[in-house]
C-alpha atoms as a PDB file:
ATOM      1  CA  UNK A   1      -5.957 -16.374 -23.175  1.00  0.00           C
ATOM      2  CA  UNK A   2      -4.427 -12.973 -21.716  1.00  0.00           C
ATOM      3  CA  UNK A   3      -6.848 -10.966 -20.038  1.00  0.00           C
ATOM      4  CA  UNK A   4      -6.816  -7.501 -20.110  1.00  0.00           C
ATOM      5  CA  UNK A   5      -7.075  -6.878 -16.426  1.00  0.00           C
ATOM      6  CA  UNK A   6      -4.268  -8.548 -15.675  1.00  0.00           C
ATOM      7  CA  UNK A   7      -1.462  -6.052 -15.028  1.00  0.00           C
ATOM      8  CA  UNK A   8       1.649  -7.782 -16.588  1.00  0.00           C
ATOM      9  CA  UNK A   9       5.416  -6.620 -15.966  1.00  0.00           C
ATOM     10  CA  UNK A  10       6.276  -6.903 -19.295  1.00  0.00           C
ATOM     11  CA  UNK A  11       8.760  -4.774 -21.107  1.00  0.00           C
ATOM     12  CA  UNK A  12       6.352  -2.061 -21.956  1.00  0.00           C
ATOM     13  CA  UNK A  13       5.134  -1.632 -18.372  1.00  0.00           C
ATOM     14  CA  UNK A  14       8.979  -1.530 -16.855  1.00  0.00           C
ATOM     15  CA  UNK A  15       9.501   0.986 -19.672  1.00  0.00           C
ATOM     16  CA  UNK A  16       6.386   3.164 -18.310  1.00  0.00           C
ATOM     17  CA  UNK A  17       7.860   2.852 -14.628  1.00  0.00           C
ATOM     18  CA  UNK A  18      11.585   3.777 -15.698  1.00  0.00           C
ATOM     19  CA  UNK A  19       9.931   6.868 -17.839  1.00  0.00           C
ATOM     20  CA  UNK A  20       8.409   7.897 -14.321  1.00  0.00           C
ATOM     21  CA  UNK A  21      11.973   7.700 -12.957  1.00  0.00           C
ATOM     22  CA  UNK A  22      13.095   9.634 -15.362  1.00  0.00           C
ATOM     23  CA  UNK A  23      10.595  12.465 -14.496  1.00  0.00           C
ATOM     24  CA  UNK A  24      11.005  12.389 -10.910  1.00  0.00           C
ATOM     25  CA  UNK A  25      14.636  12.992 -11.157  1.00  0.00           C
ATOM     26  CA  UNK A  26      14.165  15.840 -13.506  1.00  0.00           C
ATOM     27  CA  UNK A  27      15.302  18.708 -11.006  1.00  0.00           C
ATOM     28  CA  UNK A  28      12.591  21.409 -12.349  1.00  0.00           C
ATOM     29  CA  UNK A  29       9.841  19.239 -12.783  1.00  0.00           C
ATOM     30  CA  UNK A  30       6.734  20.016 -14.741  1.00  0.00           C
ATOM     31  CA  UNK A  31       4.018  18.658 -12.874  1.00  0.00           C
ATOM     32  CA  UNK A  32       1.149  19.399 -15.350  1.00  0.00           C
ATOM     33  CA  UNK A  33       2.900  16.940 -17.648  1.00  0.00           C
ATOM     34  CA  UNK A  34       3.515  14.626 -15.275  1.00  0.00           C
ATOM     35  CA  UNK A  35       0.202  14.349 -14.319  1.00  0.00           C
ATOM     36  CA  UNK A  36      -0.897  13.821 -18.192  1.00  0.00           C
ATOM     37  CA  UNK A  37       1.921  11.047 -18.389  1.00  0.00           C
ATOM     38  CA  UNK A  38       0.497   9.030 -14.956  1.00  0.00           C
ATOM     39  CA  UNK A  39      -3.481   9.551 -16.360  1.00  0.00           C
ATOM     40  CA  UNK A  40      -2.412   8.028 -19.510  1.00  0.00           C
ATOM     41  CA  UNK A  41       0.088   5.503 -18.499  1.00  0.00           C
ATOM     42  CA  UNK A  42      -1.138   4.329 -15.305  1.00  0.00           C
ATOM     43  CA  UNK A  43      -4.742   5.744 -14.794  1.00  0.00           C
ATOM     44  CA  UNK A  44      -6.541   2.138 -16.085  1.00  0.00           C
ATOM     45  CA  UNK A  45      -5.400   0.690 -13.101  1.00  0.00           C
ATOM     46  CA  UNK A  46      -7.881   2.249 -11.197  1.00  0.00           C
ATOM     47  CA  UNK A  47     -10.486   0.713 -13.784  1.00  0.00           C
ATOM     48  CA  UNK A  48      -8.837  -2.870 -12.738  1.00  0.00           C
ATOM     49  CA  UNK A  49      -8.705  -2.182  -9.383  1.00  0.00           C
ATOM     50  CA  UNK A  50     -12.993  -1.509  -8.955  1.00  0.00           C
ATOM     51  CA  UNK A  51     -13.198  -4.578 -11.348  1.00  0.00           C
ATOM     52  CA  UNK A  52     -11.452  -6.564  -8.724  1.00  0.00           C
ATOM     53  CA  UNK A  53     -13.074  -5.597  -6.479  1.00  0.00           C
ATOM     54  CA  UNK A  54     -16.473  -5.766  -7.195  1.00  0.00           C
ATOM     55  CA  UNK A  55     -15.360  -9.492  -8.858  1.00  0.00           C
ATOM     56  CA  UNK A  56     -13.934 -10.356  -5.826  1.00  0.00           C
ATOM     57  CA  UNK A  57     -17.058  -9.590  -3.405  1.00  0.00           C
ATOM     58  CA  UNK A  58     -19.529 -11.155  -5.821  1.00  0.00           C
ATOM     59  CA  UNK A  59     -16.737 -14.093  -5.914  1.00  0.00           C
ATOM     60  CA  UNK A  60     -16.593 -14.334  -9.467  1.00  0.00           C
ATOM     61  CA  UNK A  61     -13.004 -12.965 -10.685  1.00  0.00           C
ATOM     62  CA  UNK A  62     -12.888 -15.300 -14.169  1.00  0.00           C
ATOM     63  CA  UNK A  63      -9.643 -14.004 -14.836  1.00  0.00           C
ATOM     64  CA  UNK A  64      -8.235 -15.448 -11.634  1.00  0.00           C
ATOM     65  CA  UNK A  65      -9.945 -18.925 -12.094  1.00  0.00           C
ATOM     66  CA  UNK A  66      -9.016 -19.013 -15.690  1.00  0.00           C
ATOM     67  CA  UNK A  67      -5.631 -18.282 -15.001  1.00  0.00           C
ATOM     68  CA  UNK A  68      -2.568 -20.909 -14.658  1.00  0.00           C
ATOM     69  CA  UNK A  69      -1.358 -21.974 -11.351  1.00  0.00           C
ATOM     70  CA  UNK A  70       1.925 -19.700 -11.655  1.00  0.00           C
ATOM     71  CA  UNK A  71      -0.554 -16.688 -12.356  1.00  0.00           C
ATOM     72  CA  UNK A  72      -3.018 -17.444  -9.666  1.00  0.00           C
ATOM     73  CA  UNK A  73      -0.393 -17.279  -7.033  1.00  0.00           C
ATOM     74  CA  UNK A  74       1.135 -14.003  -8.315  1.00  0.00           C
ATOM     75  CA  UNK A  75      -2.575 -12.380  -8.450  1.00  0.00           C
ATOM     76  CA  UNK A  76      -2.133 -13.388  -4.918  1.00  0.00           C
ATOM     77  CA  UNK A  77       1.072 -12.132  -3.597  1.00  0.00           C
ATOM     78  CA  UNK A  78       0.790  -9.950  -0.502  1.00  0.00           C
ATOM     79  CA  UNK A  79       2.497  -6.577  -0.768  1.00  0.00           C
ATOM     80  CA  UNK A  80       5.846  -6.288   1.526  1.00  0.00           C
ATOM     81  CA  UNK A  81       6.833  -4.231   4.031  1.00  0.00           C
ATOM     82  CA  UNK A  82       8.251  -1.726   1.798  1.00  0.00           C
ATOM     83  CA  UNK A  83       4.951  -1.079  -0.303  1.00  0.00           C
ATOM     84  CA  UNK A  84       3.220  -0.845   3.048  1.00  0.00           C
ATOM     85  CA  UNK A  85       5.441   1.621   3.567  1.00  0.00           C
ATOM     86  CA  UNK A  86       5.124   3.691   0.256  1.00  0.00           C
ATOM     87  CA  UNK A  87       1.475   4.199   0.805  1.00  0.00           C
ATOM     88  CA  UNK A  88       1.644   5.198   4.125  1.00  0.00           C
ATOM     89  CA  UNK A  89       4.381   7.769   2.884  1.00  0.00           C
ATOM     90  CA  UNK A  90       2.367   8.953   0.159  1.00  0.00           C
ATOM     91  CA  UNK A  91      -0.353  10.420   2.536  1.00  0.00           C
ATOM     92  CA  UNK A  92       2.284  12.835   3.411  1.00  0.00           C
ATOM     93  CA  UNK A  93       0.769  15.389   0.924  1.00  0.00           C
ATOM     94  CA  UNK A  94       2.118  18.796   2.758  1.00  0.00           C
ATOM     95  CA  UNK A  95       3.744  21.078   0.094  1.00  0.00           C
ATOM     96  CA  UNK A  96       6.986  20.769   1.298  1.00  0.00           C
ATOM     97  CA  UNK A  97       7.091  16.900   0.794  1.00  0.00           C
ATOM     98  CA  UNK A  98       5.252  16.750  -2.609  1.00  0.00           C
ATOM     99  CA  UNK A  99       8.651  15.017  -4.269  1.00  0.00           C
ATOM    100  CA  UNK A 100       8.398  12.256  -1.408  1.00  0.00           C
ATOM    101  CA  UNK A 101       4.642  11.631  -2.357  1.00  0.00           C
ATOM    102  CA  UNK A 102       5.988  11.686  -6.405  1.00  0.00           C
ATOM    103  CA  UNK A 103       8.482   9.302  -5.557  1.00  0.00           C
ATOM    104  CA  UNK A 104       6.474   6.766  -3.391  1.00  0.00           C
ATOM    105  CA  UNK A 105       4.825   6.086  -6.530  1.00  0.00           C
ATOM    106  CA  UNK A 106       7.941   4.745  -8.129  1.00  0.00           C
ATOM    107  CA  UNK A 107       9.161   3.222  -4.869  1.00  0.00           C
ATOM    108  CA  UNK A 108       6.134   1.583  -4.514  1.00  0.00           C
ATOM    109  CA  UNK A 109       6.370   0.120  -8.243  1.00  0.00           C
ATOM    110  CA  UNK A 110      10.278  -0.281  -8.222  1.00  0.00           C
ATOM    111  CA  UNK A 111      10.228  -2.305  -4.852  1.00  0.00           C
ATOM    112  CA  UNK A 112      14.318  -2.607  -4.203  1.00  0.00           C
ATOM    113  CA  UNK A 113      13.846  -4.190  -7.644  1.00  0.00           C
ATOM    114  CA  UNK A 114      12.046  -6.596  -7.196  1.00  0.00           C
ATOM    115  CA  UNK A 115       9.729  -5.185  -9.879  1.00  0.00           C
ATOM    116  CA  UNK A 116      12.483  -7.080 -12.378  1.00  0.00           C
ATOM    117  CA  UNK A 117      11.543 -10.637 -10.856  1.00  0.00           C
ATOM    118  CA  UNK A 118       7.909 -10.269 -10.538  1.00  0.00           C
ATOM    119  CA  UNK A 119       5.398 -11.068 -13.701  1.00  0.00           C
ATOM    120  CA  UNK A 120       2.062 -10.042 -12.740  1.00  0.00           C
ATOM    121  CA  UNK A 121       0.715  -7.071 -10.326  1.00  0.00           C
ATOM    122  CA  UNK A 122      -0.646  -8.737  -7.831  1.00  0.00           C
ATOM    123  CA  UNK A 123      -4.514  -7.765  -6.800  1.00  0.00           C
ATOM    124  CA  UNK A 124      -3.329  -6.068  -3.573  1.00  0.00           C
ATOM    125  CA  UNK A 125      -0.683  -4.641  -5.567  1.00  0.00           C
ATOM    126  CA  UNK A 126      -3.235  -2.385  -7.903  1.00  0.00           C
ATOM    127  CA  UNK A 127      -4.992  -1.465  -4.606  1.00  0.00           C
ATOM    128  CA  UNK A 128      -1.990   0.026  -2.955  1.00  0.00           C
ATOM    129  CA  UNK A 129      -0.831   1.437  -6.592  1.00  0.00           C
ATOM    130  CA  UNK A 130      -4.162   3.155  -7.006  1.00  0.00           C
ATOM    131  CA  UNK A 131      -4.128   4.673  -3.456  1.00  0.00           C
ATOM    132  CA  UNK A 132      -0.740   5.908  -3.903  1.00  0.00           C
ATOM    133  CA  UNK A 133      -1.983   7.170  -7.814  1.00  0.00           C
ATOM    134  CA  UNK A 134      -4.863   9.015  -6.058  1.00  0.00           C
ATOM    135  CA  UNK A 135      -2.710  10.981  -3.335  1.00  0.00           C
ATOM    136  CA  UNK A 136      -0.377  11.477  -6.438  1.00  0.00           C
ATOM    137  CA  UNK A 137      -2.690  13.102  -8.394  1.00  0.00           C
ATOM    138  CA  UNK A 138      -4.040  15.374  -5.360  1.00  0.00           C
ATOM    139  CA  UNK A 139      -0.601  16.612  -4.729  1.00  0.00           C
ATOM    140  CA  UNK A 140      -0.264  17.572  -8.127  1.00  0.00           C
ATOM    141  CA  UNK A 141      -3.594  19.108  -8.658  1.00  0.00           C
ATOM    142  CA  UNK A 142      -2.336  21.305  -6.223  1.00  0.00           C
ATOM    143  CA  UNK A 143       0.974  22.437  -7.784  1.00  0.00           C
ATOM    144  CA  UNK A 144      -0.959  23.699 -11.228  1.00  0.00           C
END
């Protein structure tokens, strides 16, 4: 059984991420649209990532023990160096970087592409995804 907070690259998710692309490299970008697009394409996450991690302090996370082997160690996978460095980049929310903090959010996702070999987001994954999401959507309340 699938579970719902599971965050699964499938097609549809890749499609959301290369959609996000697409507005970032739009060179007149219209941020109060992109900011509808993230809240409705990406805002559950945050919902998954206070589920894990209230399941994971109370040590119950049933999706992760109900999950195959394959699963379990992808719910596991550490973030690398180059996430690390997307969320520390997308605390860089001065006005005159606000397209580096947009972008961290797809650099963080994309990861040199390894976002086409990977099958689930990993727990620590959401975290830094919903960090970078938050700083996102501060920078962009600010440009309305």
């Amino acid at each position: 059984m699938a579970s719902d907070k599971i965050i699964r690259y499938d097609e549809e998710f890749i499609g959301k991420v290369e959609k996000l692309k697409d507005f970032l490299d739009i060179e007149e970008k219209d941020y109060p649209v992109m900011h509808s697009y993230l809240m409705d394409n990406f805002g559950y996450l945050f919902q998954v990532f206070q589920y894990y991690s209230k399941q994971i302090a109370e040590g119950t996370v049933q999706d992760f023990e109900e999950a195959d082997e394959d699963t379990k160690r992808e719910l596991m996978r550490p973030l690398s160096h180059r996430q690390y460095e997307m969320i520390g980049r997308s605390f860089s929310i001065w006005e005159e970087e606000k397209d580096l903090v947009l972008s961290s959010l797809w650099d963080y996702l994309y990861d040199n592409g390894r976002i086409y070999k990977k099958r689930i987001m990993s727990s620590a994954e959401v975290c830094g995804f919903s960090l970078i999401l938050m700083n996102v959507y501060k920078c962009l309340s600010k440009s309305k």
